[in-house]
PDB file of N, CA and C in Angstrom:
ATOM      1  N   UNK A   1     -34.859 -17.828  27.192  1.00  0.00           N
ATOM      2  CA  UNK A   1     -34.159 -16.649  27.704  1.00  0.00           C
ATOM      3  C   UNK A   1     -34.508 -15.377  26.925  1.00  0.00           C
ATOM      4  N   UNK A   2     -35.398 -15.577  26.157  1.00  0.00           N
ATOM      5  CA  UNK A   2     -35.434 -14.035  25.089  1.00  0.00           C
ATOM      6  C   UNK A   2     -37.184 -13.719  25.240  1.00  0.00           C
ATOM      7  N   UNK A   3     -36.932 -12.646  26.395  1.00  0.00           N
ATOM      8  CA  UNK A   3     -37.739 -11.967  27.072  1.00  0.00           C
ATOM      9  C   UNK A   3     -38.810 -11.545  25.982  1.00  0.00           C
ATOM     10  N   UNK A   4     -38.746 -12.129  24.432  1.00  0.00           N
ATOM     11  CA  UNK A   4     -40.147 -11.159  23.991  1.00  0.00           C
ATOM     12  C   UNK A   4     -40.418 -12.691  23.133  1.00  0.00           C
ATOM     13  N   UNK A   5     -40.149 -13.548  23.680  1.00  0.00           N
ATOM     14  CA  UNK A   5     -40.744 -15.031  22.907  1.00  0.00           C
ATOM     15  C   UNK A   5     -41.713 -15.135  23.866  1.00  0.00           C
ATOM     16  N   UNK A   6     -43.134 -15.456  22.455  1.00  0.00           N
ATOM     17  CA  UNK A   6     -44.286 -15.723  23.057  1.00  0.00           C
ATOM     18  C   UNK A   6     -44.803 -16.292  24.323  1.00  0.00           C
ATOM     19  N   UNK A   7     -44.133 -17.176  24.752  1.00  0.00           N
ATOM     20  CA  UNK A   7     -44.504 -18.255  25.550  1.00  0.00           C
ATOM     21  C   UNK A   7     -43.777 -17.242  26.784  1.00  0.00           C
ATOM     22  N   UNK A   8     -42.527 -16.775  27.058  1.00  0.00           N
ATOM     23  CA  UNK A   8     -42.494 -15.806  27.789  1.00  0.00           C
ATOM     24  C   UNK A   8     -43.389 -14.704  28.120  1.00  0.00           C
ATOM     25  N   UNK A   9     -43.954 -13.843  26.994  1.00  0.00           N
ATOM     26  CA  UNK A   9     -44.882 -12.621  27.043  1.00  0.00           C
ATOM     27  C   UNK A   9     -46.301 -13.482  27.780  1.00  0.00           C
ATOM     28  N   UNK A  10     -46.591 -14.194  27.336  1.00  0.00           N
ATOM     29  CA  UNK A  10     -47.878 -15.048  27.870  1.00  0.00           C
ATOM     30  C   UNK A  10     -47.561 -15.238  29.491  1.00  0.00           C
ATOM     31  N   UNK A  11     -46.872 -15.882  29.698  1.00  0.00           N
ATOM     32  CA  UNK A  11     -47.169 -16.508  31.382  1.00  0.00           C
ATOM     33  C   UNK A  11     -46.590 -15.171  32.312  1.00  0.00           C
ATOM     34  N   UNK A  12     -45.389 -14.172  31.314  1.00  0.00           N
ATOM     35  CA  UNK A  12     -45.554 -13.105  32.398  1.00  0.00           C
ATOM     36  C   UNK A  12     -47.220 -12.174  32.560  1.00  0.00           C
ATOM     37  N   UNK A  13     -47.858 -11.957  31.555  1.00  0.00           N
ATOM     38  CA  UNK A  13     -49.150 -12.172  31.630  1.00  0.00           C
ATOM     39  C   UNK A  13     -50.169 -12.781  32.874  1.00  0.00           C
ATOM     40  N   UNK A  14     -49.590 -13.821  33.261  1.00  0.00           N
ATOM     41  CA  UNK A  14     -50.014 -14.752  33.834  1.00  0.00           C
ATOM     42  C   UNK A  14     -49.518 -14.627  35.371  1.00  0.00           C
ATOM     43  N   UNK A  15     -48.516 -13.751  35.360  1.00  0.00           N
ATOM     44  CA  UNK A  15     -47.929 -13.613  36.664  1.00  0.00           C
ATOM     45  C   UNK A  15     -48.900 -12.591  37.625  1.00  0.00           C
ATOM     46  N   UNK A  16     -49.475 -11.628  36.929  1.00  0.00           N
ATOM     47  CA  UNK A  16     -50.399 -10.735  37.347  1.00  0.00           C
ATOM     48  C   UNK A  16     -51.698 -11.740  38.317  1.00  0.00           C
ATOM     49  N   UNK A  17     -51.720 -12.662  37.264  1.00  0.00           N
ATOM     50  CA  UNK A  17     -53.519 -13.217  38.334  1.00  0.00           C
ATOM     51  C   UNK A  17     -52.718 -13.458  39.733  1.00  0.00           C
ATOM     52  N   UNK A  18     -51.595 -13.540  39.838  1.00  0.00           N
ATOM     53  CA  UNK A  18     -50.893 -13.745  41.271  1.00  0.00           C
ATOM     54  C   UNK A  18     -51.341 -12.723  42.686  1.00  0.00           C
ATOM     55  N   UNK A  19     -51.691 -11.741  42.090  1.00  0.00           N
ATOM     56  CA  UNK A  19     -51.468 -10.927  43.303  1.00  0.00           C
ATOM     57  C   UNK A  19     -52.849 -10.258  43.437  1.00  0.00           C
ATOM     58  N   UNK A  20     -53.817 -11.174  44.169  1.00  0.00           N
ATOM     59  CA  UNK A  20     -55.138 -11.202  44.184  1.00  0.00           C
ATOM     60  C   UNK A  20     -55.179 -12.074  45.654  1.00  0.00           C
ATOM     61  N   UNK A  21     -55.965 -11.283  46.251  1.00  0.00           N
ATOM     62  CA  UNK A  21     -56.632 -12.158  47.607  1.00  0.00           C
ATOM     63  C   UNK A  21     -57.935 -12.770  48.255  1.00  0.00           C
ATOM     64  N   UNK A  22     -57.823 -14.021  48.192  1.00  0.00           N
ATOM     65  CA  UNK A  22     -58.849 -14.529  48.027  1.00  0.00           C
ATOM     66  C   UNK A  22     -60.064 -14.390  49.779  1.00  0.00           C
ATOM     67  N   UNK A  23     -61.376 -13.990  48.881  1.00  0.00           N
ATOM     68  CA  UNK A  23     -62.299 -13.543  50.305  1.00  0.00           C
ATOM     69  C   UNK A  23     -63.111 -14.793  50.797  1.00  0.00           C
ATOM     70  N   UNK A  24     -62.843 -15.688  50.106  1.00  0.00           N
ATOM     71  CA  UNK A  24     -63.346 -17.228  50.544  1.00  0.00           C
ATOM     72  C   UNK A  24     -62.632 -17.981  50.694  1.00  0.00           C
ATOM     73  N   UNK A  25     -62.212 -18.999  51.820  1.00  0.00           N
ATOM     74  CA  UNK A  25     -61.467 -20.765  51.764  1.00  0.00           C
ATOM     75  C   UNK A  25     -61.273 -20.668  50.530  1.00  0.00           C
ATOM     76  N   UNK A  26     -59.928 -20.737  50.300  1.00  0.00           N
ATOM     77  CA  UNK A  26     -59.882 -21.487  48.908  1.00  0.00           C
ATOM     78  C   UNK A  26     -58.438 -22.516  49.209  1.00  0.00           C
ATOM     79  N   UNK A  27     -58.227 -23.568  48.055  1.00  0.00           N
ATOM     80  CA  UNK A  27     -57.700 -24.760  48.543  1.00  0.00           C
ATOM     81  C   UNK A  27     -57.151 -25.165  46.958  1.00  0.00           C
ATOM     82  N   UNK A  28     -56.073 -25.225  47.358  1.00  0.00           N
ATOM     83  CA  UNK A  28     -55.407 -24.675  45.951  1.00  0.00           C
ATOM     84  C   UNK A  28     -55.136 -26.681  45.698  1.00  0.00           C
ATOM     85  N   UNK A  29     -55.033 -27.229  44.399  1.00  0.00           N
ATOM     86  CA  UNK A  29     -54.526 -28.792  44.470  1.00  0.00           C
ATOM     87  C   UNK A  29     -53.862 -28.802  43.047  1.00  0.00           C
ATOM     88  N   UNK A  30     -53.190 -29.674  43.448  1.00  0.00           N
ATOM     89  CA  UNK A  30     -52.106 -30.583  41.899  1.00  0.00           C
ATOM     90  C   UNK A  30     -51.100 -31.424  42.680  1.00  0.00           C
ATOM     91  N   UNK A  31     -50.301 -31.913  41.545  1.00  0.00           N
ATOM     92  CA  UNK A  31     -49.435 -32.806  42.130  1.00  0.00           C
ATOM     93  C   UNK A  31     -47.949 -32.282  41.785  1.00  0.00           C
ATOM     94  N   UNK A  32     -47.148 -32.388  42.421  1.00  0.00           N
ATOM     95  CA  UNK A  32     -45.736 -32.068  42.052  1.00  0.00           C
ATOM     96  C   UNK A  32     -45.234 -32.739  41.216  1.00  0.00           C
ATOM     97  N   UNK A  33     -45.651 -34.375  40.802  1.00  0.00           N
ATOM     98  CA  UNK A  33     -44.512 -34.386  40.118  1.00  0.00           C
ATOM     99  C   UNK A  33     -45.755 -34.690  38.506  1.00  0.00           C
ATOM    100  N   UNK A  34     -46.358 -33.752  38.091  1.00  0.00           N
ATOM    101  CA  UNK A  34     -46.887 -33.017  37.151  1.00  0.00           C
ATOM    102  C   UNK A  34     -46.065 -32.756  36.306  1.00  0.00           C
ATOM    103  N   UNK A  35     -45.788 -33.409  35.044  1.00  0.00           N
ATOM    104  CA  UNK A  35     -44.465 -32.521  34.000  1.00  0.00           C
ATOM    105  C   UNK A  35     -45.814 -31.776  33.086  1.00  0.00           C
ATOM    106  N   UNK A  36     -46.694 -31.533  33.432  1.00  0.00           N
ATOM    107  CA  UNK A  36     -47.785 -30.465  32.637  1.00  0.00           C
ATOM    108  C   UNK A  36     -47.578 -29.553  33.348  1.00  0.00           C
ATOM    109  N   UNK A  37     -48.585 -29.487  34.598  1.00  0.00           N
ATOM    110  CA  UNK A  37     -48.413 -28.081  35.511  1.00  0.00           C
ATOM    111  C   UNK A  37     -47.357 -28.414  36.246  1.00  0.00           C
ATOM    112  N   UNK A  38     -46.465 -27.624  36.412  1.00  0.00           N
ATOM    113  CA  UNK A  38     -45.346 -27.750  37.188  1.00  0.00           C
ATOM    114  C   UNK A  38     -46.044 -26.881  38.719  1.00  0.00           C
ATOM    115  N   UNK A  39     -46.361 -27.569  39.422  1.00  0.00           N
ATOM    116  CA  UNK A  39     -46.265 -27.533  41.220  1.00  0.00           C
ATOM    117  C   UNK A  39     -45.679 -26.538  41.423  1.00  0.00           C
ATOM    118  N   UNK A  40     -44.386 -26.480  41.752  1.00  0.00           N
ATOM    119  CA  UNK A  40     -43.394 -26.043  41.942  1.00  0.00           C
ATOM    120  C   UNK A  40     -43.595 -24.242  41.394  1.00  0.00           C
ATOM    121  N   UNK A  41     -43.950 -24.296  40.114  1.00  0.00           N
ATOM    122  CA  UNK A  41     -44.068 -23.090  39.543  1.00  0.00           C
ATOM    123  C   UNK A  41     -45.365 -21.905  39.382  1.00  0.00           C
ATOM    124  N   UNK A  42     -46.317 -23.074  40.008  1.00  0.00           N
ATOM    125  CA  UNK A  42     -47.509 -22.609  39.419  1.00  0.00           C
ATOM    126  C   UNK A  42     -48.096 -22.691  41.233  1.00  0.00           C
ATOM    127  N   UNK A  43     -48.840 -23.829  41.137  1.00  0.00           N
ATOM    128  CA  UNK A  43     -49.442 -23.976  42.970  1.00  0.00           C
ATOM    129  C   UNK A  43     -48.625 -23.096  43.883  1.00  0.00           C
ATOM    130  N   UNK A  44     -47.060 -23.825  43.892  1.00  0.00           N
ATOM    131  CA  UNK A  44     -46.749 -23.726  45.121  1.00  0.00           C
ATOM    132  C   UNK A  44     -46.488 -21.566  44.940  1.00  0.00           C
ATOM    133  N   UNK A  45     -45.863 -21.184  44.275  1.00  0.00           N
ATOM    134  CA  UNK A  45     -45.934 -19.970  44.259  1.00  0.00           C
ATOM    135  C   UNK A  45     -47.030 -18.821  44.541  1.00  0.00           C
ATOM    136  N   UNK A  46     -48.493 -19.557  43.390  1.00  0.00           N
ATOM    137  CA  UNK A  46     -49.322 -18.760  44.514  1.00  0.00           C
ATOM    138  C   UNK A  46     -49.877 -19.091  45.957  1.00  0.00           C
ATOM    139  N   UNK A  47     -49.537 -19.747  46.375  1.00  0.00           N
ATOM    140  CA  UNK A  47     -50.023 -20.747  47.403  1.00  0.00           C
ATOM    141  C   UNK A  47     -49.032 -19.044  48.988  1.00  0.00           C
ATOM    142  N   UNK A  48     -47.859 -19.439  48.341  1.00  0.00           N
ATOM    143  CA  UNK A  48     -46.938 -18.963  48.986  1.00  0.00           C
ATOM    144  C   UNK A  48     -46.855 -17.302  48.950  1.00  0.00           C
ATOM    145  N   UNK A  49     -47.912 -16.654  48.014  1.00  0.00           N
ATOM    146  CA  UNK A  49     -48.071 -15.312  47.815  1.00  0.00           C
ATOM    147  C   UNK A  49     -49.274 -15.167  48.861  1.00  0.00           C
ATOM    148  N   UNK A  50     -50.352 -15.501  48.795  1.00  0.00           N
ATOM    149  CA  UNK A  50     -51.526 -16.084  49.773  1.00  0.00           C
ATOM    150  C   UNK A  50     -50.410 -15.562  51.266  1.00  0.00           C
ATOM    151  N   UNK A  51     -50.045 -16.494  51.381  1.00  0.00           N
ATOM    152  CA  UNK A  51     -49.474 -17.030  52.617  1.00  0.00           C
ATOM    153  C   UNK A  51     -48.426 -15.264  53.079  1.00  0.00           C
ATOM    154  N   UNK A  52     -47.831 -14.706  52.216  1.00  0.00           N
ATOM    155  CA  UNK A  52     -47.337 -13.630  52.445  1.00  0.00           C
ATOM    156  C   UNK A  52     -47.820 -12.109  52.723  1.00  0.00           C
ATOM    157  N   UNK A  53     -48.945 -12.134  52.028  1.00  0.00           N
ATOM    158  CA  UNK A  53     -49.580 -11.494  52.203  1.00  0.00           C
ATOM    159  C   UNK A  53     -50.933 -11.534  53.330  1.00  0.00           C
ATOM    160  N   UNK A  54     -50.426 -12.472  54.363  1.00  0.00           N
ATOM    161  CA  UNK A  54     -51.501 -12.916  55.474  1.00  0.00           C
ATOM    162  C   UNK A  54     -52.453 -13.377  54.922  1.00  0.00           C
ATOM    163  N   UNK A  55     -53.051 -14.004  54.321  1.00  0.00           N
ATOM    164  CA  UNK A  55     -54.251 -14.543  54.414  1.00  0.00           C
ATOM    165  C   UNK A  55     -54.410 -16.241  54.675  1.00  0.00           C
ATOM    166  N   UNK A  56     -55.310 -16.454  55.850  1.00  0.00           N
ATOM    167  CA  UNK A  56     -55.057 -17.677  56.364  1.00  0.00           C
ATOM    168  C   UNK A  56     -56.439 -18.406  56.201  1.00  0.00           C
ATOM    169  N   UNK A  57     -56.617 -18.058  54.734  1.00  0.00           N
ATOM    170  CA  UNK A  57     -58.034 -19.173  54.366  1.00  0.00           C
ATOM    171  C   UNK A  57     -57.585 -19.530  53.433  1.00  0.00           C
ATOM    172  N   UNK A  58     -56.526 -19.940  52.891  1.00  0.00           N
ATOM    173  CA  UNK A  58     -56.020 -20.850  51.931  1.00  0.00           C
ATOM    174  C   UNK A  58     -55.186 -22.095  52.319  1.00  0.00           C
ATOM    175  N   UNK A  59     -55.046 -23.098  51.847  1.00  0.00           N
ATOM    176  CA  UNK A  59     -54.419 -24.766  51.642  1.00  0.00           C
ATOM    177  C   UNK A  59     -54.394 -24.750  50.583  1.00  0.00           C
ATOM    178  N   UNK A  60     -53.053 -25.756  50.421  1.00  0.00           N
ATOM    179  CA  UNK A  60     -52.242 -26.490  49.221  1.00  0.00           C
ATOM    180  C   UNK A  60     -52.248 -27.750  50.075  1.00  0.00           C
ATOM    181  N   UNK A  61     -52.646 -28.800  48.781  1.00  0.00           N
ATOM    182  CA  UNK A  61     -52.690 -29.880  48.616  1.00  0.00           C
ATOM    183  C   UNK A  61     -52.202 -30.872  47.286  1.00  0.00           C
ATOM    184  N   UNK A  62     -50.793 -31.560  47.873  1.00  0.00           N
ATOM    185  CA  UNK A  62     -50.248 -31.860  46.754  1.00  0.00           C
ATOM    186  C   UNK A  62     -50.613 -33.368  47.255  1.00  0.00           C
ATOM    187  N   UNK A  63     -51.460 -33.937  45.818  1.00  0.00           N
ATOM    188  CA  UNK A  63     -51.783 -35.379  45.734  1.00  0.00           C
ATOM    189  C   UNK A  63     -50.401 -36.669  45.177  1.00  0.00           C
ATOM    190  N   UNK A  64     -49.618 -35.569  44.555  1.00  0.00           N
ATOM    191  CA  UNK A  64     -48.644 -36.820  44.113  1.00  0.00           C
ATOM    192  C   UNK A  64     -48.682 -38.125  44.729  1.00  0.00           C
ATOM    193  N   UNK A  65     -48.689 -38.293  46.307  1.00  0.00           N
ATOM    194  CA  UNK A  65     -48.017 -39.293  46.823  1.00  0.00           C
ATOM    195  C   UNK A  65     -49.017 -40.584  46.653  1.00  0.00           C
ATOM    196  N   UNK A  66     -50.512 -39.940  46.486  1.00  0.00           N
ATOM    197  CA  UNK A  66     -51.421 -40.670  46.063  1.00  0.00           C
ATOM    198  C   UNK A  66     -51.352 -41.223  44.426  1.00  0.00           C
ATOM    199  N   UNK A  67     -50.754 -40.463  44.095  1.00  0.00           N
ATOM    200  CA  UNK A  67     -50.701 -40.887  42.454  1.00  0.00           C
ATOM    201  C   UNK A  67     -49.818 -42.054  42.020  1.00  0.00           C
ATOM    202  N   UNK A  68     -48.853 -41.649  42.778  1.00  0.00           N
ATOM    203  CA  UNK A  68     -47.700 -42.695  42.830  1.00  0.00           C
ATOM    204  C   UNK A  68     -47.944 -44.006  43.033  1.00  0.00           C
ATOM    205  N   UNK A  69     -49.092 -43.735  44.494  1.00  0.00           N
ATOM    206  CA  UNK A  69     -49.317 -45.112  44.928  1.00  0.00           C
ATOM    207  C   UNK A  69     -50.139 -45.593  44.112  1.00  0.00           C
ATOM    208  N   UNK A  70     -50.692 -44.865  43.526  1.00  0.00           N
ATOM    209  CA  UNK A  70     -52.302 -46.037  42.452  1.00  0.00           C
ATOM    210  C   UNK A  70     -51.635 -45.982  41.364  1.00  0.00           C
ATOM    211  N   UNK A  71     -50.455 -46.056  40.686  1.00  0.00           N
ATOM    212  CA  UNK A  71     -50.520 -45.549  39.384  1.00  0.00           C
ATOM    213  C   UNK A  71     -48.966 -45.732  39.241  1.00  0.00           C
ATOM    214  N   UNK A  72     -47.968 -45.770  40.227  1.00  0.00           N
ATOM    215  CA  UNK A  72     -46.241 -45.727  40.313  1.00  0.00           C
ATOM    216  C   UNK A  72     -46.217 -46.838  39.026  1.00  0.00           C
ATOM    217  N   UNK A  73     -46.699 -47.956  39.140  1.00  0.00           N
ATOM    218  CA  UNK A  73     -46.137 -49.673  38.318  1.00  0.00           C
ATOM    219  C   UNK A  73     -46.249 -48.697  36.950  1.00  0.00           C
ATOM    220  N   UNK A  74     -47.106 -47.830  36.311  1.00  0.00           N
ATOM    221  CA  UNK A  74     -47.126 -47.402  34.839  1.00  0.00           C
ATOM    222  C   UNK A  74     -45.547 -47.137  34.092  1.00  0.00           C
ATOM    223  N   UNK A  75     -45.407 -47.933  32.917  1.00  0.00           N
ATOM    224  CA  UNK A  75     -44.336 -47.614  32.238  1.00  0.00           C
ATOM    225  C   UNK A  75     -43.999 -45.618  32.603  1.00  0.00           C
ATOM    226  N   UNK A  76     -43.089 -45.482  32.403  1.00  0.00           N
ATOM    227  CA  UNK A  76     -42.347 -43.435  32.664  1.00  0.00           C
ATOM    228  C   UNK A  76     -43.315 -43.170  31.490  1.00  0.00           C
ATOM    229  N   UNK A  77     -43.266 -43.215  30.226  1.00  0.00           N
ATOM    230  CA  UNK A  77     -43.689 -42.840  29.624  1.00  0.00           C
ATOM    231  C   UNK A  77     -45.556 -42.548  29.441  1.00  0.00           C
ATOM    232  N   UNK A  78     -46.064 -43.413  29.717  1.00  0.00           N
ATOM    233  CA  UNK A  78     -47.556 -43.493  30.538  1.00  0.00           C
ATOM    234  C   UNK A  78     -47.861 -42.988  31.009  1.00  0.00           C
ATOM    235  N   UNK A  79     -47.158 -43.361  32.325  1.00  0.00           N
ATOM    236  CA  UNK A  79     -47.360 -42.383  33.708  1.00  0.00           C
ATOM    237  C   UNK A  79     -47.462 -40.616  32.941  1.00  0.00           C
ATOM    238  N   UNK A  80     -45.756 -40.653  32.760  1.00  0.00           N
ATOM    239  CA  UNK A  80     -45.954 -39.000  32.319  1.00  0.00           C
ATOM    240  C   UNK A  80     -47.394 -38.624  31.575  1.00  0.00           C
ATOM    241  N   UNK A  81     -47.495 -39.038  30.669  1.00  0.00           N
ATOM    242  CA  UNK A  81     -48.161 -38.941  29.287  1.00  0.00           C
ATOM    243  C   UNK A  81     -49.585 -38.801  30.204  1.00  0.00           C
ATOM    244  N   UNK A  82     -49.796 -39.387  31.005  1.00  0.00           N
ATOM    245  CA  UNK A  82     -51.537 -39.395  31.128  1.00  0.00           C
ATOM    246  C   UNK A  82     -51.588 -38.813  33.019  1.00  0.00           C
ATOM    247  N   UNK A  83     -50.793 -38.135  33.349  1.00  0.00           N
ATOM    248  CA  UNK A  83     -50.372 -37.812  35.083  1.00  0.00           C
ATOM    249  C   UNK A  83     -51.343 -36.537  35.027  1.00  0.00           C
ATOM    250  N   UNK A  84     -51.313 -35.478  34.096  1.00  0.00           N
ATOM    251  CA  UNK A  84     -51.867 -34.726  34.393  1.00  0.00           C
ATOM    252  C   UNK A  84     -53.578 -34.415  34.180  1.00  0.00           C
ATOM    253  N   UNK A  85     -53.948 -35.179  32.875  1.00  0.00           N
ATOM    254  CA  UNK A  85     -54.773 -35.253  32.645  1.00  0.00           C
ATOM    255  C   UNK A  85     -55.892 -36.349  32.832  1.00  0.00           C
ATOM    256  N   UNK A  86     -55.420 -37.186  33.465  1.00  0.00           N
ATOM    257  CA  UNK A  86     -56.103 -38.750  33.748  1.00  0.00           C
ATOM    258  C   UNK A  86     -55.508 -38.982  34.796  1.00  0.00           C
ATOM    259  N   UNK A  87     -54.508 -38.989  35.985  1.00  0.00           N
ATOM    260  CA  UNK A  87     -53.985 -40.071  36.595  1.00  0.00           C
ATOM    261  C   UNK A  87     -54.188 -39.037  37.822  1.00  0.00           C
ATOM    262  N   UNK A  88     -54.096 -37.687  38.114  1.00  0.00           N
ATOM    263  CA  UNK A  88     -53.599 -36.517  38.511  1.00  0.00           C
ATOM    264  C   UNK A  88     -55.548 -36.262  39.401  1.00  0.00           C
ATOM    265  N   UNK A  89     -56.207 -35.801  38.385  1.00  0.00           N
ATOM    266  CA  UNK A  89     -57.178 -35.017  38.213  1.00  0.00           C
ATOM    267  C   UNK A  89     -58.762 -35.914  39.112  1.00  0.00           C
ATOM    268  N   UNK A  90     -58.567 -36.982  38.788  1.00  0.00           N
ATOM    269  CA  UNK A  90     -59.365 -37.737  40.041  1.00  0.00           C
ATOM    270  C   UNK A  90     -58.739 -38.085  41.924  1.00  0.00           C
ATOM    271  N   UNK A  91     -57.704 -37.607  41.897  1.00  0.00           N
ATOM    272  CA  UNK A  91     -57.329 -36.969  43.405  1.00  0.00           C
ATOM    273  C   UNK A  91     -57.621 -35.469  43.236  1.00  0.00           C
ATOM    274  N   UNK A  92     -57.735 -35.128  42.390  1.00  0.00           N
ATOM    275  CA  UNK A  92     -57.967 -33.512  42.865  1.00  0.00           C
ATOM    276  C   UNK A  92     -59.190 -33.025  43.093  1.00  0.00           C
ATOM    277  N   UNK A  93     -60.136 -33.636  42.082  1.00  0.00           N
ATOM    278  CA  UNK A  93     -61.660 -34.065  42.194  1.00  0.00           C
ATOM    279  C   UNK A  93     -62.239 -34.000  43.542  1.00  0.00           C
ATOM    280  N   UNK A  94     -61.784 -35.321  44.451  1.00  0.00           N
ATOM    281  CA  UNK A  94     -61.469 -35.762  45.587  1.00  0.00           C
ATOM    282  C   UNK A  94     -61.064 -35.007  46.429  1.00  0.00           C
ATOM    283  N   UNK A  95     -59.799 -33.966  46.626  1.00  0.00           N
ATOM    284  CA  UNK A  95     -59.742 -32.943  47.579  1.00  0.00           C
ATOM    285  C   UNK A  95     -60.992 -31.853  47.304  1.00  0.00           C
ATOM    286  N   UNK A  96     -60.979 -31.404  45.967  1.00  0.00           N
ATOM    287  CA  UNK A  96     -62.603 -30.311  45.831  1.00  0.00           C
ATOM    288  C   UNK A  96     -64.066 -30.669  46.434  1.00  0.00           C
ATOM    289  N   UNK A  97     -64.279 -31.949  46.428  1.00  0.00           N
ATOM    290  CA  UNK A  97     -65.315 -32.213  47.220  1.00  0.00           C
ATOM    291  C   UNK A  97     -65.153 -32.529  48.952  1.00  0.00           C
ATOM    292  N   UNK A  98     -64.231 -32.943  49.173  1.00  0.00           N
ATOM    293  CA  UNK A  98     -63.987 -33.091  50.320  1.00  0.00           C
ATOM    294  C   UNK A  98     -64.007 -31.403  50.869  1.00  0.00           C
ATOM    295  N   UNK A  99     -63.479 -30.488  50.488  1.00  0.00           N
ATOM    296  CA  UNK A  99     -63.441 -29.159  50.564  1.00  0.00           C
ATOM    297  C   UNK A  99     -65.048 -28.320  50.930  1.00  0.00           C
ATOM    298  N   UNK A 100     -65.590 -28.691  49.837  1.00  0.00           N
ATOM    299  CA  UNK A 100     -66.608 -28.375  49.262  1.00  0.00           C
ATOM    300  C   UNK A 100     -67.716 -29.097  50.304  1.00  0.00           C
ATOM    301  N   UNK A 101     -67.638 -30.180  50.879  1.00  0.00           N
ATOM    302  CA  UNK A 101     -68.679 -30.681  51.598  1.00  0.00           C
ATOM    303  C   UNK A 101     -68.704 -30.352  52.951  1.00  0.00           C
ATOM    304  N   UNK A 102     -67.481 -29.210  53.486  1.00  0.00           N
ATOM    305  CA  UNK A 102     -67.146 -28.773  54.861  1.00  0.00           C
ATOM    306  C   UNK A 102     -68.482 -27.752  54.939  1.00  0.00           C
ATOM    307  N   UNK A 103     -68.654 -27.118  53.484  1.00  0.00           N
ATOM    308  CA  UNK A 103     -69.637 -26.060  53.810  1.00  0.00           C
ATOM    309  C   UNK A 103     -71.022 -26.237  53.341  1.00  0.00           C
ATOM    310  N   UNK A 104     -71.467 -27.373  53.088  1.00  0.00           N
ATOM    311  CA  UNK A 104     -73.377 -27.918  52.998  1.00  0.00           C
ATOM    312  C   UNK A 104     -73.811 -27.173  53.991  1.00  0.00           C
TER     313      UNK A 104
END
C-alpha cells in the first residue's frame, strides 16, 4: 500500500508498456493459474486494453487447462514451484508456433 515502495514504483513503470497498439497479429499466452505471472494482472489486462481500444489482431490464450491436465497429480507445492517456469512454458511454446506457422 505505500505508493513509493520499490516494487510499486517498478510495475507502475510497467503500466505504461500498456498503452501501445500492436500493427501485427499478436497472441498474447500464459496460464491463469500462474502464482509467478499472475494472468489476471498482467495478460488478461493488456489483452483487454487491445480489445478497447479496437484492435482486432490480437488473442489471449490461457493454457492452464492444459497444464492441469498433464501435470494436476504434482504435489501443490511442485506444481506451484515449477508452473511457471517448466510446467507452463512448453504450452506456450506450442501456442507461438502454432501462431507463427499461420504465416510461412
Amino acid at each position: 500500500t505505500n505508493p513509493k515502495n520499490a516494487t510499486i514504483v517498478a510495475a507502475a513503470k510497467q503500466d505504461l508498456l500498456l498503452g501501445w497498439d500492436p500493427k501485427a497479429p499478436t497472441r498474447l499466452c500464459g496460464g491463469s493459474g500462474d502464482p509467478t505471472v499472475k494472468f489476471l494482472i498482467n495478460a488478461l489486462p493488456a489483452y483487454n486494453g487491445f480489445i478497447s481500444r479496437g484492435d482486432t489482431n490480437v488473442s489471449l490464450v490461457d493454457v492452464d487447462p492444459e497444464v492441469k491436465q498433464a501435470f494436476g497429480y504434482l504435489d501443490p507445492a511442485t506444481y506451484n514451484a515449477n508452473y511457471h517456469g517448466a510446467l507452463e512454458s512448453p504450452f506456450c511454446a506450442l501456442v507461438a508456433r502454432q501462431f507463427f506457422d499461420q504465416y510461412k
